[in-house]
PDB file of N, CA and C in Angstrom:
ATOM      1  N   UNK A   1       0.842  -1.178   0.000  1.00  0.00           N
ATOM      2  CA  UNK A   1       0.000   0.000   0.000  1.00  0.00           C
ATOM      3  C   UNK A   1       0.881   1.233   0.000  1.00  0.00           C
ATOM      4  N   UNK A   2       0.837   1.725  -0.875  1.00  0.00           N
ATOM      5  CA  UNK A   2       1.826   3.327  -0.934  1.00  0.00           C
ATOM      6  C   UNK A   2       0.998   4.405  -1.240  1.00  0.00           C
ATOM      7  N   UNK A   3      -0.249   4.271  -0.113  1.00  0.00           N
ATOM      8  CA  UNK A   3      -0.664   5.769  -0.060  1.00  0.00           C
ATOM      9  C   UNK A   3      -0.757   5.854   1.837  1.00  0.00           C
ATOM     10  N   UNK A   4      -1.008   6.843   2.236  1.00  0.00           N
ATOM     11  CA  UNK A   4      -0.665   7.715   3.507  1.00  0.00           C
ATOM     12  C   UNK A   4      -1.234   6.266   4.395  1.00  0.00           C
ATOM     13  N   UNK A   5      -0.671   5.970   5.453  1.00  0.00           N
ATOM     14  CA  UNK A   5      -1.403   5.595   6.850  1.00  0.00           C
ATOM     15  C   UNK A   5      -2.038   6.377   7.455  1.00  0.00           C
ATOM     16  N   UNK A   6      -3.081   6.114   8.360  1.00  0.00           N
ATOM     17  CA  UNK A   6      -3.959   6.294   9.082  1.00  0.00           C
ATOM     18  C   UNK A   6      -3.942   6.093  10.327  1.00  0.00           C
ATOM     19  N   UNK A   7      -3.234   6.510  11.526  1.00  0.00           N
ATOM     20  CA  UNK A   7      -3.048   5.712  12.617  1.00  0.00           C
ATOM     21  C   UNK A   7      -4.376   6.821  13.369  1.00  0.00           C
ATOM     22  N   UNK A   8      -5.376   5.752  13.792  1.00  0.00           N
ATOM     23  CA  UNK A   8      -6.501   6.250  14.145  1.00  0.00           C
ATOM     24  C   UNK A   8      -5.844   6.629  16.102  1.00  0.00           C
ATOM     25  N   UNK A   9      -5.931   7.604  16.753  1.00  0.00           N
ATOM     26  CA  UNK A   9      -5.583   6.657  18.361  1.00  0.00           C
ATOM     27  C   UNK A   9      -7.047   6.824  18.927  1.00  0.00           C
ATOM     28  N   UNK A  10      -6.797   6.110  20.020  1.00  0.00           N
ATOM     29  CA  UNK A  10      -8.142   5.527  20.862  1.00  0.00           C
ATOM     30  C   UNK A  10      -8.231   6.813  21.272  1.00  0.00           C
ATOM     31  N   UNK A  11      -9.644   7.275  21.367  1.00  0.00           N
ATOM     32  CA  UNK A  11     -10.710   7.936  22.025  1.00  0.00           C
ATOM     33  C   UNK A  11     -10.233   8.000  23.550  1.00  0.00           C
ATOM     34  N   UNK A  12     -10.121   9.171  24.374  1.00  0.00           N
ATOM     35  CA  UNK A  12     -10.014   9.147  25.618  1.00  0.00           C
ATOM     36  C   UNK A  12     -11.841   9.599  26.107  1.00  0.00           C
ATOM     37  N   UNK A  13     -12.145   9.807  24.929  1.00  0.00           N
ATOM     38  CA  UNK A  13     -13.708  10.579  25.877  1.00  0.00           C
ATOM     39  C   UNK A  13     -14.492   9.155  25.735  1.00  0.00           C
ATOM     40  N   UNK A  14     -14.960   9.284  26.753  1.00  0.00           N
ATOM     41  CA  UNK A  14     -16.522   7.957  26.888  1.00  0.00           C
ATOM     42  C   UNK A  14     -17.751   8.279  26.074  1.00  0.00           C
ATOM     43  N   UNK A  15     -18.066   7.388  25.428  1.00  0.00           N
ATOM     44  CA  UNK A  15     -19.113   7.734  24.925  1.00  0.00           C
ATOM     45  C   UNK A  15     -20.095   7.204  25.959  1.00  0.00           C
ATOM     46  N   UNK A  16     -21.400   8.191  26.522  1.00  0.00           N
ATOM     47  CA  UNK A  16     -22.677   7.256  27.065  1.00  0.00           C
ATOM     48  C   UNK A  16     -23.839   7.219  26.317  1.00  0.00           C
ATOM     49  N   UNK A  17     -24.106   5.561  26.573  1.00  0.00           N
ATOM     50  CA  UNK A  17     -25.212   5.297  25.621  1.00  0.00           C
ATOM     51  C   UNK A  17     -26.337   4.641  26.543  1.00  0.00           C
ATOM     52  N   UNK A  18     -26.517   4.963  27.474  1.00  0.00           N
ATOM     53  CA  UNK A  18     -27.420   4.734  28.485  1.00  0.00           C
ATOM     54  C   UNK A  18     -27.082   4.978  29.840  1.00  0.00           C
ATOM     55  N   UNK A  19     -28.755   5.591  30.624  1.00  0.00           N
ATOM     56  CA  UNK A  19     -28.452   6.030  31.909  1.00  0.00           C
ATOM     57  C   UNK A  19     -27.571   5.198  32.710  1.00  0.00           C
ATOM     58  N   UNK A  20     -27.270   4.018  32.674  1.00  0.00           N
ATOM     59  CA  UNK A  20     -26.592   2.737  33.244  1.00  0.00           C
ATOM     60  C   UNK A  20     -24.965   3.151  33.378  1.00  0.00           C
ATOM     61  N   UNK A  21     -24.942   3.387  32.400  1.00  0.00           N
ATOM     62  CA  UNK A  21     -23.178   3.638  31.886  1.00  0.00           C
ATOM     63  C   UNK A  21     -23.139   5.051  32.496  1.00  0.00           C
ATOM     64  N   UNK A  22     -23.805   6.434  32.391  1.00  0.00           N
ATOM     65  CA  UNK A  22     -23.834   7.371  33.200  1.00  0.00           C
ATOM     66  C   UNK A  22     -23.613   7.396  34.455  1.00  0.00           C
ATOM     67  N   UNK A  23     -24.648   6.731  34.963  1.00  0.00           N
ATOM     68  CA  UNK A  23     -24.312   6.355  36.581  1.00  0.00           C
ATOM     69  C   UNK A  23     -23.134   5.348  36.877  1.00  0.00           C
ATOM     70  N   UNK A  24     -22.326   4.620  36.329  1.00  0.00           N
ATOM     71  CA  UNK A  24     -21.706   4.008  36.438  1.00  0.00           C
ATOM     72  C   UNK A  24     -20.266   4.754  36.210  1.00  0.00           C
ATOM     73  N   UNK A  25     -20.216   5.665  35.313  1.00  0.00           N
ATOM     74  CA  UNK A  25     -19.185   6.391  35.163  1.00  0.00           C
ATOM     75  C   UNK A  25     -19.069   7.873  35.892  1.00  0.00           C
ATOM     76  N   UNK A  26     -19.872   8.270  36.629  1.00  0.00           N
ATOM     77  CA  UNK A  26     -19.964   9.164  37.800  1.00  0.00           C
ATOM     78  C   UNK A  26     -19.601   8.863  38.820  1.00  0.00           C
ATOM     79  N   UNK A  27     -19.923   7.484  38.868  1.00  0.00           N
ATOM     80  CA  UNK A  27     -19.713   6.608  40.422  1.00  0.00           C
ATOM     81  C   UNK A  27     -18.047   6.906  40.371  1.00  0.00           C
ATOM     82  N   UNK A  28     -17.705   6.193  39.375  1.00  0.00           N
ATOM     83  CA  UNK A  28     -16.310   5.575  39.162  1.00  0.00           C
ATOM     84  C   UNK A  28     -15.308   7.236  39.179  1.00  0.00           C
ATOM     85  N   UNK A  29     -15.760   8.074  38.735  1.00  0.00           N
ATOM     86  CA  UNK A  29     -15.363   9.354  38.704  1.00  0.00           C
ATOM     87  C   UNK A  29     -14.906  10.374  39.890  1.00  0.00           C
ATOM     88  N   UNK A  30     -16.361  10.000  40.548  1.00  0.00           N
ATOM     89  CA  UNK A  30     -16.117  10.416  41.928  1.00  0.00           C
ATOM     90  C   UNK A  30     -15.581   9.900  42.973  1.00  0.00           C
ATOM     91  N   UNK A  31     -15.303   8.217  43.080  1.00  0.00           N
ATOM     92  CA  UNK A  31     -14.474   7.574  43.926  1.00  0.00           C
ATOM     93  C   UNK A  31     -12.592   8.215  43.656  1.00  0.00           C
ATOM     94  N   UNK A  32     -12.641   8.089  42.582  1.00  0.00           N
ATOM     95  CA  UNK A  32     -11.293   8.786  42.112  1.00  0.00           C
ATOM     96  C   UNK A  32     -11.060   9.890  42.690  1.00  0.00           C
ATOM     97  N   UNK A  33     -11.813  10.676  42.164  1.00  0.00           N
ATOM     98  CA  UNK A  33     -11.529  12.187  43.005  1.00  0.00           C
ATOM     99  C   UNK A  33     -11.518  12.750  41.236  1.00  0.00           C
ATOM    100  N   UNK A  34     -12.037  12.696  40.209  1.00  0.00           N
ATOM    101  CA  UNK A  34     -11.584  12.766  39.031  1.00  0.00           C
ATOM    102  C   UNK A  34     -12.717  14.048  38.509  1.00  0.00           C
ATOM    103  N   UNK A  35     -13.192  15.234  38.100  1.00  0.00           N
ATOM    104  CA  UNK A  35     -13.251  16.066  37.478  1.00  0.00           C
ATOM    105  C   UNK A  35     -14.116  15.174  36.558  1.00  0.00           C
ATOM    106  N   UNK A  36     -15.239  15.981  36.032  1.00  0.00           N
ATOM    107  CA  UNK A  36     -16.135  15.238  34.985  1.00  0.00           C
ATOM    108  C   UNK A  36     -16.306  16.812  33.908  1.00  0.00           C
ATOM    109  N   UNK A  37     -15.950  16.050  32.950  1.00  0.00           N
ATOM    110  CA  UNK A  37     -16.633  17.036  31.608  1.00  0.00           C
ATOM    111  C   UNK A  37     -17.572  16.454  30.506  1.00  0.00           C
ATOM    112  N   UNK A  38     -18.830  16.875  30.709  1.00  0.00           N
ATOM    113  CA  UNK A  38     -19.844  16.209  29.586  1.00  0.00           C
ATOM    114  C   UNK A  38     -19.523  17.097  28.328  1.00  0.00           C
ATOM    115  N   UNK A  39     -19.680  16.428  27.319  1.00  0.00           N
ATOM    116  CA  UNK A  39     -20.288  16.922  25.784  1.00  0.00           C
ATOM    117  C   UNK A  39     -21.437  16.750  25.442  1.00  0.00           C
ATOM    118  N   UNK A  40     -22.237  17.484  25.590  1.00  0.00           N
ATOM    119  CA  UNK A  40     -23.718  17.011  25.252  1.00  0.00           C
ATOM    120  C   UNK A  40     -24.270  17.217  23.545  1.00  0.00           C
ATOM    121  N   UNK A  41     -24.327  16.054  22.704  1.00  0.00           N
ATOM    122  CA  UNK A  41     -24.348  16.442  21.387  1.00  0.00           C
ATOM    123  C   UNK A  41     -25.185  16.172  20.862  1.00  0.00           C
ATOM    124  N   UNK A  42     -25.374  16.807  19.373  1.00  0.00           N
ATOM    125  CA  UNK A  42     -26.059  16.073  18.373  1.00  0.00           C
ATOM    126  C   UNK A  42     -25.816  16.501  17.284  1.00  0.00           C
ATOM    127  N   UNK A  43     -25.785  14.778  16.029  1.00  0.00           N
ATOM    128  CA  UNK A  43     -25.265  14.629  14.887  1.00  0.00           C
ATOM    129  C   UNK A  43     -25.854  16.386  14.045  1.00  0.00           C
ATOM    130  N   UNK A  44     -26.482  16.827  14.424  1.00  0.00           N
ATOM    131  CA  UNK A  44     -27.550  17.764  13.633  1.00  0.00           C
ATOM    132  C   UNK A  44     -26.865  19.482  14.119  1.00  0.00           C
ATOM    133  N   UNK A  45     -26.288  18.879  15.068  1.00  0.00           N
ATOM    134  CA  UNK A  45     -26.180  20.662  15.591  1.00  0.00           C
ATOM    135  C   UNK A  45     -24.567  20.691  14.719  1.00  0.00           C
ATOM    136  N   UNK A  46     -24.238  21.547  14.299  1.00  0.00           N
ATOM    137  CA  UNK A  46     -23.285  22.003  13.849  1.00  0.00           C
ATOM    138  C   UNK A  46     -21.813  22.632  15.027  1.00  0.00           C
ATOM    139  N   UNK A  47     -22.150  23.758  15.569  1.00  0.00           N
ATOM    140  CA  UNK A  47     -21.486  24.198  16.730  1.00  0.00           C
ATOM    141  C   UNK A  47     -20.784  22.740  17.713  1.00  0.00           C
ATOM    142  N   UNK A  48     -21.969  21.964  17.797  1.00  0.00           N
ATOM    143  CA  UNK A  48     -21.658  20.820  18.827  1.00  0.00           C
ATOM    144  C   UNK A  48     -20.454  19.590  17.968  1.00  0.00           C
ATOM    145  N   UNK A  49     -20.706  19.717  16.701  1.00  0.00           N
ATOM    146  CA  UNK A  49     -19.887  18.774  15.800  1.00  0.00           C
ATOM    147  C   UNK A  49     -18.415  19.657  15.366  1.00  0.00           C
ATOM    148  N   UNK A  50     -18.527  20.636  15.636  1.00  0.00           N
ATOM    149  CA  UNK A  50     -16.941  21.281  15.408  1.00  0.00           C
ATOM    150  C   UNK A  50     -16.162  21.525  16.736  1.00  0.00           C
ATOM    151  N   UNK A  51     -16.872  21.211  18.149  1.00  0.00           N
ATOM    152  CA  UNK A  51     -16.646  21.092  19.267  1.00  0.00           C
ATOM    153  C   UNK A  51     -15.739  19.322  19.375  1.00  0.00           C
ATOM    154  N   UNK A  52     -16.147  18.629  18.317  1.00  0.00           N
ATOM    155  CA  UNK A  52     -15.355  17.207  18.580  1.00  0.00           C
ATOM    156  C   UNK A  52     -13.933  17.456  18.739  1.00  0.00           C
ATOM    157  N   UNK A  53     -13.348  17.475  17.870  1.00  0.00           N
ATOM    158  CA  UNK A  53     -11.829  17.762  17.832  1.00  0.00           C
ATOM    159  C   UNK A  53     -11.251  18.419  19.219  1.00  0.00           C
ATOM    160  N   UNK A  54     -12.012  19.261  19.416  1.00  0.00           N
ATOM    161  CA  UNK A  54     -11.501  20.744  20.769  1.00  0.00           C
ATOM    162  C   UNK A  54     -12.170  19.314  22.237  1.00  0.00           C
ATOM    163  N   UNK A  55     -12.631  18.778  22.028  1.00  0.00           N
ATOM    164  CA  UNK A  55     -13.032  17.682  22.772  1.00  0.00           C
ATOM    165  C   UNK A  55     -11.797  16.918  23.051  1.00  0.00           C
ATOM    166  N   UNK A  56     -11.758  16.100  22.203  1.00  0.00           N
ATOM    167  CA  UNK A  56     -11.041  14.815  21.890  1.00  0.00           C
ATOM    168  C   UNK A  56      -9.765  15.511  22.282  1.00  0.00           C
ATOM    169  N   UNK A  57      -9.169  16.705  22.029  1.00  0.00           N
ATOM    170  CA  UNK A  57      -7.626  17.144  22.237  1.00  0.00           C
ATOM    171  C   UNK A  57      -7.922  17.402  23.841  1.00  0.00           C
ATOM    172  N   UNK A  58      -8.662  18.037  24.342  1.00  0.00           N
ATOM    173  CA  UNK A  58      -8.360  17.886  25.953  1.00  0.00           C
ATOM    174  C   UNK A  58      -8.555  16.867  26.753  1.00  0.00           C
ATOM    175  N   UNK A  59      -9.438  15.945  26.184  1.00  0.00           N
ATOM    176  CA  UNK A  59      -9.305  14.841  26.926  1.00  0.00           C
ATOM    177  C   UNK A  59      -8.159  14.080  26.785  1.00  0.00           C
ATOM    178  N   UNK A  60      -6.959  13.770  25.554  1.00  0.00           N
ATOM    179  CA  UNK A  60      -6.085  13.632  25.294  1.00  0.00           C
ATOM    180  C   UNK A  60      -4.897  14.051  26.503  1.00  0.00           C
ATOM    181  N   UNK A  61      -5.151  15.417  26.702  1.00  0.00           N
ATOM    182  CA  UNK A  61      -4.032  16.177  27.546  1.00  0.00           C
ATOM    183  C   UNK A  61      -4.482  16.297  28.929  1.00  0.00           C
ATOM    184  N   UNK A  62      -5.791  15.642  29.672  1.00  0.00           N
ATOM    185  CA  UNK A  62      -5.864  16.105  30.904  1.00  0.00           C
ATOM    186  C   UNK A  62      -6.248  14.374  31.039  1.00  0.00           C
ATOM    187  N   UNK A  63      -5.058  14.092  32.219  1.00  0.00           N
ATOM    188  CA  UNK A  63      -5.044  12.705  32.347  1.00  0.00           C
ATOM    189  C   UNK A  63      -6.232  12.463  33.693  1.00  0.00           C
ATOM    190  N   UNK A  64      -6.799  13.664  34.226  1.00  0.00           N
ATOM    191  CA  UNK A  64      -6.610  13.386  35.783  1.00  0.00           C
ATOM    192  C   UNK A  64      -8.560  14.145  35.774  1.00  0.00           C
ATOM    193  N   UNK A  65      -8.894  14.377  34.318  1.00  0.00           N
ATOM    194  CA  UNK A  65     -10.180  14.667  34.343  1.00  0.00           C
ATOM    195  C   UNK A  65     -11.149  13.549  33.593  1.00  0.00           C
ATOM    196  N   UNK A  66     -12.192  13.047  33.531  1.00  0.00           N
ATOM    197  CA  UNK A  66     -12.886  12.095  32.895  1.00  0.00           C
ATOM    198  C   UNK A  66     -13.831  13.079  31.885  1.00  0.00           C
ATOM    199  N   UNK A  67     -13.730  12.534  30.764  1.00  0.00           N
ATOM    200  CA  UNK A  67     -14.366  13.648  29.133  1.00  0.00           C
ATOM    201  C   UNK A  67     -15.502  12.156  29.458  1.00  0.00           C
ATOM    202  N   UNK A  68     -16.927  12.830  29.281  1.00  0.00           N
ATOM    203  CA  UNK A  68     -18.038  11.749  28.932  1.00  0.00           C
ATOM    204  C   UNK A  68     -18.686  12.859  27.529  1.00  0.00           C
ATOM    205  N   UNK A  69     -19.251  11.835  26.710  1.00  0.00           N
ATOM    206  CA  UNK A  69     -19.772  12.413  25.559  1.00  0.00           C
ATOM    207  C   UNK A  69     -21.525  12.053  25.625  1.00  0.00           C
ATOM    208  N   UNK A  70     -22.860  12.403  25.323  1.00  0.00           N
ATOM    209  CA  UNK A  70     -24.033  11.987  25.545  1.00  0.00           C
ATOM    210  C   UNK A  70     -24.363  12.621  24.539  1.00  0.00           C
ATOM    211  N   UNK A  71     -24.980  11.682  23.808  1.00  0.00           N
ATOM    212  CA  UNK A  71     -25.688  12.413  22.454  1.00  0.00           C
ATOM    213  C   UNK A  71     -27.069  12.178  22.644  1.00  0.00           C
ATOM    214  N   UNK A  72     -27.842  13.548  23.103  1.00  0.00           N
ATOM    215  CA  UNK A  72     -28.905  14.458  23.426  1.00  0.00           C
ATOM    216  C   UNK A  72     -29.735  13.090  22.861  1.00  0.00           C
ATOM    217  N   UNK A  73     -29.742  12.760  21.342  1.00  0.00           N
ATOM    218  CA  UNK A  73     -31.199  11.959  20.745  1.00  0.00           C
ATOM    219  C   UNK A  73     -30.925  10.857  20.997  1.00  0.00           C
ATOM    220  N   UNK A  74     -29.690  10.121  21.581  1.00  0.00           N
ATOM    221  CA  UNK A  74     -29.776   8.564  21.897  1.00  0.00           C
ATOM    222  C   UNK A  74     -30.358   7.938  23.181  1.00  0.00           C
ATOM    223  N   UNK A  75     -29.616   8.979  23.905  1.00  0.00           N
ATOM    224  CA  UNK A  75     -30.023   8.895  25.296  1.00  0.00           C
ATOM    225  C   UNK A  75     -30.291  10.076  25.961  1.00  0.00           C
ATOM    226  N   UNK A  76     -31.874  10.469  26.251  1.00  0.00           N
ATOM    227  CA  UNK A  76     -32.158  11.394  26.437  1.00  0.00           C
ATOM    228  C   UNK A  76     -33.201  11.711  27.759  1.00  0.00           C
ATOM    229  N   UNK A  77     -32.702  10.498  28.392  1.00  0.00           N
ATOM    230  CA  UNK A  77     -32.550  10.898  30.018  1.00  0.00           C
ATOM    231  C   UNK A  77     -31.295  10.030  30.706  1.00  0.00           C
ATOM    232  N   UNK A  78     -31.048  10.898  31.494  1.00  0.00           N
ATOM    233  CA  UNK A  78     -30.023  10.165  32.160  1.00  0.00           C
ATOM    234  C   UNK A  78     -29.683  10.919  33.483  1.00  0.00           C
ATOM    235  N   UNK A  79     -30.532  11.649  33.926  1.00  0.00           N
ATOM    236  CA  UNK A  79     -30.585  11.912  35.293  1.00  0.00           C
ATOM    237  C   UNK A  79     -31.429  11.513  35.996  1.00  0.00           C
TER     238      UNK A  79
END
């Protein structure tokens, strides 16, 4: 293959796809002592989809905060 690689890296932000995994990753958050940052999204909003990247790079660089991602139309309760 002699066109460009692709080295994808793993996702540091969580995606939640149900209240289950929410509460489960709050729990786990707060036993730590760990800082929570939601993304609350959707495929449709624009603003919220150019927010990925600016996402994905701080969760990258802040080892000691937990990035959760919730997309508004999948799961749309979770408190």
């Amino acid at each position: 293959m002699g066109g460009q690689q692709q080295h994808k890296k793993k996702s540091k932000v969580v995606k939640i796809d149900s209240k289950k995994s929410w509460e489960h990753h709050i729990i786990e958050a707060t036993k730590k002592g760990y800082l929570v940052m939601v993304h609350f999204s959707a495929y449709w909003c624009m603003p919220s989809v150019a927010m990925d990247p600016f996402f994905e790079e701080l969760a990258s660089t802040n080892q000691d905060v937990l990035f959760l991602k919730v997309d508004v139309d999948e799961v749309e309760v979770i408190l």
